[in-house]
C-alpha atoms as a PDB file:
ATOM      1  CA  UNK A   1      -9.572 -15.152  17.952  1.00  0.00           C
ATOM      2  CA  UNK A   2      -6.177 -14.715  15.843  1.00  0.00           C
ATOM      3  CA  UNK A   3      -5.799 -18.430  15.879  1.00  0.00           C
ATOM      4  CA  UNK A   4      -9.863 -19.036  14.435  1.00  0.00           C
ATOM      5  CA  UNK A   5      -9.013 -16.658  11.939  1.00  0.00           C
ATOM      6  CA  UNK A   6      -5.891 -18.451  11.217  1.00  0.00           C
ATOM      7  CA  UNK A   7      -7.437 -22.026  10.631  1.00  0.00           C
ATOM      8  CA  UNK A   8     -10.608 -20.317   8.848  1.00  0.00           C
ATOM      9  CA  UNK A   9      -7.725 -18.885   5.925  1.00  0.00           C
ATOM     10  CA  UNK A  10      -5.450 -22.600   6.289  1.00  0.00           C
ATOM     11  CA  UNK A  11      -8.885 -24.258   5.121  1.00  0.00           C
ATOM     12  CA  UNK A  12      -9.577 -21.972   2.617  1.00  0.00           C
ATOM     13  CA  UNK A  13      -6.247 -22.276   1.526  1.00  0.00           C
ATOM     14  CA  UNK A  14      -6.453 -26.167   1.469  1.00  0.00           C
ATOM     15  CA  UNK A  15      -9.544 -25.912  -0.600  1.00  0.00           C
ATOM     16  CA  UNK A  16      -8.008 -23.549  -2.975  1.00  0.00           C
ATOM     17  CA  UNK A  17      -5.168 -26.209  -3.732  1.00  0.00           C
ATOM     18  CA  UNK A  18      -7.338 -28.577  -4.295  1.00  0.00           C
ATOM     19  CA  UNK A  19      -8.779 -26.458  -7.154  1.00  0.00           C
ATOM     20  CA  UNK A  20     -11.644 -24.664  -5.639  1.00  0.00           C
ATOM     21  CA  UNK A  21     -11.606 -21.613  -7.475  1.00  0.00           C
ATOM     22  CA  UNK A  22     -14.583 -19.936  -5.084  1.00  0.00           C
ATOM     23  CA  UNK A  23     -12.414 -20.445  -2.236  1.00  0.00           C
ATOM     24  CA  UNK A  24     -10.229 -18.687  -3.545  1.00  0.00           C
ATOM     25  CA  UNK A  25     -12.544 -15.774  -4.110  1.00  0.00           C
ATOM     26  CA  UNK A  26     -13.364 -15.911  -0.194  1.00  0.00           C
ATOM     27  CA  UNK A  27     -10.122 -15.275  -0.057  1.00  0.00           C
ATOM     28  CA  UNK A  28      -9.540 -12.209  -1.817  1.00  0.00           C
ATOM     29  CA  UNK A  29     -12.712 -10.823  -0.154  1.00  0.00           C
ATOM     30  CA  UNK A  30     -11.019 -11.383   3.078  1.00  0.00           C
ATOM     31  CA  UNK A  31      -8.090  -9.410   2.366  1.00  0.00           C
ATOM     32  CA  UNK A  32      -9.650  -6.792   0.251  1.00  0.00           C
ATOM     33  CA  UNK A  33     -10.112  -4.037   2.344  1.00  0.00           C
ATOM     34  CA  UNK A  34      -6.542  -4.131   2.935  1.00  0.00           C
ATOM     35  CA  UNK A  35      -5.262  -4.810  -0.506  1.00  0.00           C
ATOM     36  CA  UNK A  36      -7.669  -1.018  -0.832  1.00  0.00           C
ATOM     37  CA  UNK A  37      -6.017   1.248   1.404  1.00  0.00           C
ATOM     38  CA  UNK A  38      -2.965   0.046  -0.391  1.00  0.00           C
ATOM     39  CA  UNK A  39      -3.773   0.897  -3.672  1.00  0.00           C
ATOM     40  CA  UNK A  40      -5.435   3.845  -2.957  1.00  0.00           C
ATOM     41  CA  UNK A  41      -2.567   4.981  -1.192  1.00  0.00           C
ATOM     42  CA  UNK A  42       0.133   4.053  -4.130  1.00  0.00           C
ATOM     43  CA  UNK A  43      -1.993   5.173  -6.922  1.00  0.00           C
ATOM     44  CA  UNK A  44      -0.336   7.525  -8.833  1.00  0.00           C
ATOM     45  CA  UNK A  45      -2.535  10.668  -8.184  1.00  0.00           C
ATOM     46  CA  UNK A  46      -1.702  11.662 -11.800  1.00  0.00           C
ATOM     47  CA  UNK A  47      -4.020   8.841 -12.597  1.00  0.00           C
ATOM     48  CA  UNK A  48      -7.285  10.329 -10.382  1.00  0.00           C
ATOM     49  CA  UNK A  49     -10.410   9.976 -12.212  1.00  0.00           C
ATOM     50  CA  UNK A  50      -8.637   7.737 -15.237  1.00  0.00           C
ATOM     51  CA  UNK A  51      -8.077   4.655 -12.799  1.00  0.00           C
ATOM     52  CA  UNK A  52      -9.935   3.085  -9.772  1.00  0.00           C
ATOM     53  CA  UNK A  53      -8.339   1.388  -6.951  1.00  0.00           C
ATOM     54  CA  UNK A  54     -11.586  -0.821  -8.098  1.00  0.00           C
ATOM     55  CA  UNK A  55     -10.200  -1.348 -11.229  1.00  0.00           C
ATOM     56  CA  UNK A  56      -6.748  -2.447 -10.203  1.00  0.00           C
ATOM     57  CA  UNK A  57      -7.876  -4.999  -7.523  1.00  0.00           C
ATOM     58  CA  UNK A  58     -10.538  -6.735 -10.553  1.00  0.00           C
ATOM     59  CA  UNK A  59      -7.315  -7.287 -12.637  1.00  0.00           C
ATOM     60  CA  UNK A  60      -4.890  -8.341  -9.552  1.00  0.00           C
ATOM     61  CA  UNK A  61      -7.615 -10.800  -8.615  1.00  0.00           C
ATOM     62  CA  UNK A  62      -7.327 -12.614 -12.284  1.00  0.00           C
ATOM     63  CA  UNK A  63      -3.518 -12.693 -11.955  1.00  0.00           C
ATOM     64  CA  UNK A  64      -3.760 -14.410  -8.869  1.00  0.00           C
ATOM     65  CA  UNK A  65      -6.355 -17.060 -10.096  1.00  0.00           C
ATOM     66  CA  UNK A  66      -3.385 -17.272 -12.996  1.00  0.00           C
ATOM     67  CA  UNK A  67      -0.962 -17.754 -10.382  1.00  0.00           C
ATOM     68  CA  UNK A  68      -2.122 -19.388  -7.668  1.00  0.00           C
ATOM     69  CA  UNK A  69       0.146 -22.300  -8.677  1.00  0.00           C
ATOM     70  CA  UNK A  70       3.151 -20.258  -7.833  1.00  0.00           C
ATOM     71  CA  UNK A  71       1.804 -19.649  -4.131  1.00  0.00           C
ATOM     72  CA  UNK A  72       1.937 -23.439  -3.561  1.00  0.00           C
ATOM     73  CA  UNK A  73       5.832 -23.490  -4.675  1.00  0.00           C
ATOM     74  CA  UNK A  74       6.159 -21.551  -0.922  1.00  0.00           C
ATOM     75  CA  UNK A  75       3.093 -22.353   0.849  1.00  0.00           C
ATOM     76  CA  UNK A  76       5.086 -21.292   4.181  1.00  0.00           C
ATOM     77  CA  UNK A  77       4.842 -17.863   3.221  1.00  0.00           C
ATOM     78  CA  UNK A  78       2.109 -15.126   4.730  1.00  0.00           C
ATOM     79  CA  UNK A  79      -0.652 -15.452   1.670  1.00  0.00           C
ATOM     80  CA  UNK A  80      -1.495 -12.072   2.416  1.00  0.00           C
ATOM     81  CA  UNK A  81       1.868 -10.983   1.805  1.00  0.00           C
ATOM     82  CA  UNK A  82       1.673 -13.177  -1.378  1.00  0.00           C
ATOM     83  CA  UNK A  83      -1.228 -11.632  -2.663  1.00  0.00           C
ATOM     84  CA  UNK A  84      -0.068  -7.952  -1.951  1.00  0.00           C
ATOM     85  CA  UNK A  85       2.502  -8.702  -4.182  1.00  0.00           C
ATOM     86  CA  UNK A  86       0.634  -9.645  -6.769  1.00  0.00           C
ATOM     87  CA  UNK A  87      -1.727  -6.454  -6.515  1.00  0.00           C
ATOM     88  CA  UNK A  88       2.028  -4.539  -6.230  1.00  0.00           C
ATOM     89  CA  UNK A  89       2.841  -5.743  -9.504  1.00  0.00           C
ATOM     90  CA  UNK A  90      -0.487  -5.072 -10.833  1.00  0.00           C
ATOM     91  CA  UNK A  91      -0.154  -1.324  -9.833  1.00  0.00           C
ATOM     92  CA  UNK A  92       3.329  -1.163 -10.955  1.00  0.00           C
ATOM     93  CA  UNK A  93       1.728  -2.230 -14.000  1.00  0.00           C
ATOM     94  CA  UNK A  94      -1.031  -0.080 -14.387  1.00  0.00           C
ATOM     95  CA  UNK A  95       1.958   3.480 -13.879  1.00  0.00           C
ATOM     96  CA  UNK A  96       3.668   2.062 -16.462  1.00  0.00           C
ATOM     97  CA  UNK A  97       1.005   1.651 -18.748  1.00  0.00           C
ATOM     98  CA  UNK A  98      -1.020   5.310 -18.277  1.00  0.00           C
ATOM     99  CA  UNK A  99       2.417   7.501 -17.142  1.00  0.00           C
ATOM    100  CA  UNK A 100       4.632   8.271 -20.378  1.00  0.00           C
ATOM    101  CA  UNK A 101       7.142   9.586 -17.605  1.00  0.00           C
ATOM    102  CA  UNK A 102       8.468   7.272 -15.185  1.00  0.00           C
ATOM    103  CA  UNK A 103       7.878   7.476 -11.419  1.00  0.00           C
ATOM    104  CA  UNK A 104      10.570   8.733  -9.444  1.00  0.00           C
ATOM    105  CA  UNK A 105      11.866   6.000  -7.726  1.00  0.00           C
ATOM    106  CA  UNK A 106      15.498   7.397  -6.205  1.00  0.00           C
ATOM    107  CA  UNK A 107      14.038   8.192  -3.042  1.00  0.00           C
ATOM    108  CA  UNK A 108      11.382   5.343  -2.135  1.00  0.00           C
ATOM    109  CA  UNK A 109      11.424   1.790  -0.190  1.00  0.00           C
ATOM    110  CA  UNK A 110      11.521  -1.081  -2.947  1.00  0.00           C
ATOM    111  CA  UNK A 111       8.046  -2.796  -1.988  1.00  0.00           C
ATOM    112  CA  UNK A 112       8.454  -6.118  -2.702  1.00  0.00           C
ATOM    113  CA  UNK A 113      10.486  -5.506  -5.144  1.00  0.00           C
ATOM    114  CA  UNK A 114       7.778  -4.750  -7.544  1.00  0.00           C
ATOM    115  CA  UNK A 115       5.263  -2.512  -5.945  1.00  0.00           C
ATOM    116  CA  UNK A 116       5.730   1.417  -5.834  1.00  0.00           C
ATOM    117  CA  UNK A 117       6.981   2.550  -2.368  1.00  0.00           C
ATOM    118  CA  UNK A 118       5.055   5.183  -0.751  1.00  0.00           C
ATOM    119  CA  UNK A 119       6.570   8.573  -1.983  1.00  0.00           C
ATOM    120  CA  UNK A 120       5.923  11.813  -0.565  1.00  0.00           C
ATOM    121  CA  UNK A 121       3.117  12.635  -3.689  1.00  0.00           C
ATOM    122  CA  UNK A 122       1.091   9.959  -2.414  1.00  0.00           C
ATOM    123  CA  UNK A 123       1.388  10.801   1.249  1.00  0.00           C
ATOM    124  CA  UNK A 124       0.668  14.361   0.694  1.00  0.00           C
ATOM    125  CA  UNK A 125      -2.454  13.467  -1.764  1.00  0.00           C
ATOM    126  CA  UNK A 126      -3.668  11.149   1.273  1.00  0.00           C
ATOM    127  CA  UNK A 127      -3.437  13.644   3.839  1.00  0.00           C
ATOM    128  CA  UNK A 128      -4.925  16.358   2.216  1.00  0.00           C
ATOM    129  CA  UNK A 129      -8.187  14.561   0.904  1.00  0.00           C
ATOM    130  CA  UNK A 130     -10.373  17.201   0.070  1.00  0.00           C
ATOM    131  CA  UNK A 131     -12.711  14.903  -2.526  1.00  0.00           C
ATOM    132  CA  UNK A 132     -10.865  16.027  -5.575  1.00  0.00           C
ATOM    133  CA  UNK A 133      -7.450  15.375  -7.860  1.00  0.00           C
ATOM    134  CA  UNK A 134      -4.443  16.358  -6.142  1.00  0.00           C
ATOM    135  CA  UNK A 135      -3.458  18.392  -8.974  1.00  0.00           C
ATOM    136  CA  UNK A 136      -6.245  20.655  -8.724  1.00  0.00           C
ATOM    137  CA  UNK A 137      -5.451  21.199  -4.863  1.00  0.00           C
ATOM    138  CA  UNK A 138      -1.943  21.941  -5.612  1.00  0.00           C
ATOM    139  CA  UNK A 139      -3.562  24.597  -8.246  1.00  0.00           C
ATOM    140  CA  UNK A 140      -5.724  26.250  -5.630  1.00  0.00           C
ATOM    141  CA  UNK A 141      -3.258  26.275  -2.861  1.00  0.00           C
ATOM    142  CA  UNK A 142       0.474  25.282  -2.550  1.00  0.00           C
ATOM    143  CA  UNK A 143      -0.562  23.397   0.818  1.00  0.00           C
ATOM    144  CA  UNK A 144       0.118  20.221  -1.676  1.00  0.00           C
ATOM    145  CA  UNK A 145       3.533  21.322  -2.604  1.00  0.00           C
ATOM    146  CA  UNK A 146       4.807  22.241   0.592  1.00  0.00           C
ATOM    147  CA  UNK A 147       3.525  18.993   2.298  1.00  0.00           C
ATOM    148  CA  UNK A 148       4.828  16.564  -0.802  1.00  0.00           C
ATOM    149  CA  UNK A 149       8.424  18.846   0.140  1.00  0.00           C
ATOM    150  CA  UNK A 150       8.340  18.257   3.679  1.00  0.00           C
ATOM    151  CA  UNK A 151       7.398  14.605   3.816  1.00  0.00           C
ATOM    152  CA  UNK A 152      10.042  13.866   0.902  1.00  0.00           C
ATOM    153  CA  UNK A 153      12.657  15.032   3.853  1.00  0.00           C
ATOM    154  CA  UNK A 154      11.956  11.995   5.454  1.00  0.00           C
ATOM    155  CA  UNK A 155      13.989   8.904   5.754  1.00  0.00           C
ATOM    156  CA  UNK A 156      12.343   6.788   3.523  1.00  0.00           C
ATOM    157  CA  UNK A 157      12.141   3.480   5.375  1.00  0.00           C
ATOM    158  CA  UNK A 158      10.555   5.547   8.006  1.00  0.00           C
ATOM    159  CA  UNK A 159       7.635   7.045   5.487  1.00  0.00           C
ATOM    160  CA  UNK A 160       7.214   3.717   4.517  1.00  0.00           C
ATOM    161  CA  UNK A 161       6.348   2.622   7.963  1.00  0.00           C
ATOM    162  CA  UNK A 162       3.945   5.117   8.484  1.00  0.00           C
ATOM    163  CA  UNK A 163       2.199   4.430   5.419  1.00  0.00           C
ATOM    164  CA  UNK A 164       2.019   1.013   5.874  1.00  0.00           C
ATOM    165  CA  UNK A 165       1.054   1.204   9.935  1.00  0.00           C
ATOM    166  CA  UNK A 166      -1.036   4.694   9.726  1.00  0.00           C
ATOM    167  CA  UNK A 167      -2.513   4.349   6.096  1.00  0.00           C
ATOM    168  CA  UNK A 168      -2.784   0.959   5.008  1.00  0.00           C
ATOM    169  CA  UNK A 169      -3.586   0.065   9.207  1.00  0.00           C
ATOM    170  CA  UNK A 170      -1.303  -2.884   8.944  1.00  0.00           C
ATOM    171  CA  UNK A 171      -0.123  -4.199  12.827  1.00  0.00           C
ATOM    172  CA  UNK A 172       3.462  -4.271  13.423  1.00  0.00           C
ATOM    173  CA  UNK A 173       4.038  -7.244  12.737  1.00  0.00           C
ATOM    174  CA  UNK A 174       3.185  -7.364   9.118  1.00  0.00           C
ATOM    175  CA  UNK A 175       4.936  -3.994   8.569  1.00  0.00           C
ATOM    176  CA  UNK A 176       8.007  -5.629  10.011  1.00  0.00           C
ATOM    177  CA  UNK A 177       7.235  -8.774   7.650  1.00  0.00           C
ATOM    178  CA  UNK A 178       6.868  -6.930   4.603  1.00  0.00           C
ATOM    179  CA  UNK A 179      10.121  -4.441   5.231  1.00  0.00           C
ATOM    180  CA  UNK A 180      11.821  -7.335   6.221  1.00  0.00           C
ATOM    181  CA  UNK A 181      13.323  -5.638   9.610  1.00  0.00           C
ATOM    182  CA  UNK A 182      12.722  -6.473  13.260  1.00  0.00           C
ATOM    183  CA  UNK A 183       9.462  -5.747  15.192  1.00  0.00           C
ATOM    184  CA  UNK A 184      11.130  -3.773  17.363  1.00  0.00           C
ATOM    185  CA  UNK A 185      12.958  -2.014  14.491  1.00  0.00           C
ATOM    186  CA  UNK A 186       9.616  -1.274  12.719  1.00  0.00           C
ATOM    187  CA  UNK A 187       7.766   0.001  16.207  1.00  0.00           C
ATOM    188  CA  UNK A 188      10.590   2.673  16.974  1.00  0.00           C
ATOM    189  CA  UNK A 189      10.735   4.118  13.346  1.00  0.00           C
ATOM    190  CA  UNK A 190       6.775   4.110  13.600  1.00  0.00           C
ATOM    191  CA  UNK A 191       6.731   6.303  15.939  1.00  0.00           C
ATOM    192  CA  UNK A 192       9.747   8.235  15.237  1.00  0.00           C
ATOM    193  CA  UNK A 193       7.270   8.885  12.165  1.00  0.00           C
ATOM    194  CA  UNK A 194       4.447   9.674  13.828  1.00  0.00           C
ATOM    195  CA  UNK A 195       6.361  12.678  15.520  1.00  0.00           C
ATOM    196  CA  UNK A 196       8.351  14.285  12.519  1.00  0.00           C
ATOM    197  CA  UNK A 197       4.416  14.016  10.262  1.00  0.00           C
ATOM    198  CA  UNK A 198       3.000  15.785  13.457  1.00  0.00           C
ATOM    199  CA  UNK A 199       5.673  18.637  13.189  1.00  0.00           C
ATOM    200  CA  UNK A 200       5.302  19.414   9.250  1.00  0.00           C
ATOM    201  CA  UNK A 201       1.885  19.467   9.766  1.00  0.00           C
ATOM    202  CA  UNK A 202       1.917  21.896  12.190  1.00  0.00           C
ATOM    203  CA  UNK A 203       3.728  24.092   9.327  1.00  0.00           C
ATOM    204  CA  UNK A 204       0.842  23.785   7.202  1.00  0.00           C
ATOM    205  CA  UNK A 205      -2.196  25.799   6.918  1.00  0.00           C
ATOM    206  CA  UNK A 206      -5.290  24.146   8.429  1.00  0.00           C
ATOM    207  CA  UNK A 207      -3.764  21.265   9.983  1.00  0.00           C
ATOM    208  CA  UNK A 208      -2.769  22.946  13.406  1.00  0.00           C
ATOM    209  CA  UNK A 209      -6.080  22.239  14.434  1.00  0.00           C
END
């Protein structure tokens, strides 16, 4: 199965280079779902209801018809990997265009080197998805603040490998790729994760259950 899937994107690929444009829109669609979860995990949550992970993946799909060229420079790299850095750039993008104030970036994971690591604000907004803005949970209860606290406690690398295996459902192996550590490496701190989130969740109100 891996391996048909694996051909199916090679001949899309092939047809893209030779300048089929809808190929390369078959392509996109492909990856999509997971080029989603991404953004709508790093989307500032300052930014609910002013931009759409929607909106971010229309423009990221015009840079990469723009760019495509540059893809073929290093065809041996993972074209999904290629094309999450071009919505990663996009987002990056998009926060420095609607934030006057810059993200904190001190205490995150370099995605990329363009895209916004998963900080402990985006984590928190994800886990607490009650349907509206984060900032008007953190107004009605300080569940927000404590969980955006506790998570920011955690090694970094380690958040960003349960973002990118829990939230964005990316295997191991592409974690590994993208952090550029060991499979091994990226399994162990995955679930070294898993066990510290399950602890500060049991410290906060209506998660015990």
């Amino acid at each position: 199965m891996p391996a048909e899937g694996e051909s199916g994107i090679a001949d899309l690929l092939g047809r893209v280079r030779a300048g089929d444009q809808p190929a390369l829109a078959e392509l996109y669609a492909k990856h999509r779902d997971k080029l989603r979860r991404m953004v709508q995990l790093r989307l500032d949550h300052r930014l609910a209801g002013r931009v759409s992970p929607s909106d971010v993946l229309q423009e990221a799909y015009i840079d990469a018809v723009k760019r495509i060229d540059h893809y073929f420079e290093k065809p041996d790299q993972p074209f999904f990997g290629w094309l999450r850095l071009i919505v990663g750039q996009r987002l990056a993008d998009v926060h420095r265009e609607h934030l006057a104030q810059k993200r904190a970036v001190s205490n995150e994971v370099p995605m990329d080197r363009t895209a916004p690591g998963a900080d402990s604000a985006c984590l928190a907004a994800c886990l607490l998805g009650s349907g509206t803005s984060p900032s008007h949970a953190a107004a009605r209860t300080e569940s927000f603040a404590k969980l955006e606290r506790a998570l920011e406690q955690m090694d970094p690398l380690d958040r960003e490998v349960l973002a990118l295996r829990h939230f964005e459902e990316l295997s191991n192996t592409e974690t590994a790729e993208l952090l550029g550590i060991q499979p091994a490496a990226a399994s162990k701190r995955y679930v070294r994760a898993l066990a510290r989130l399950k602890q500060i969740l049991e410290t906060i109100p209506g998660f015990a259950d």
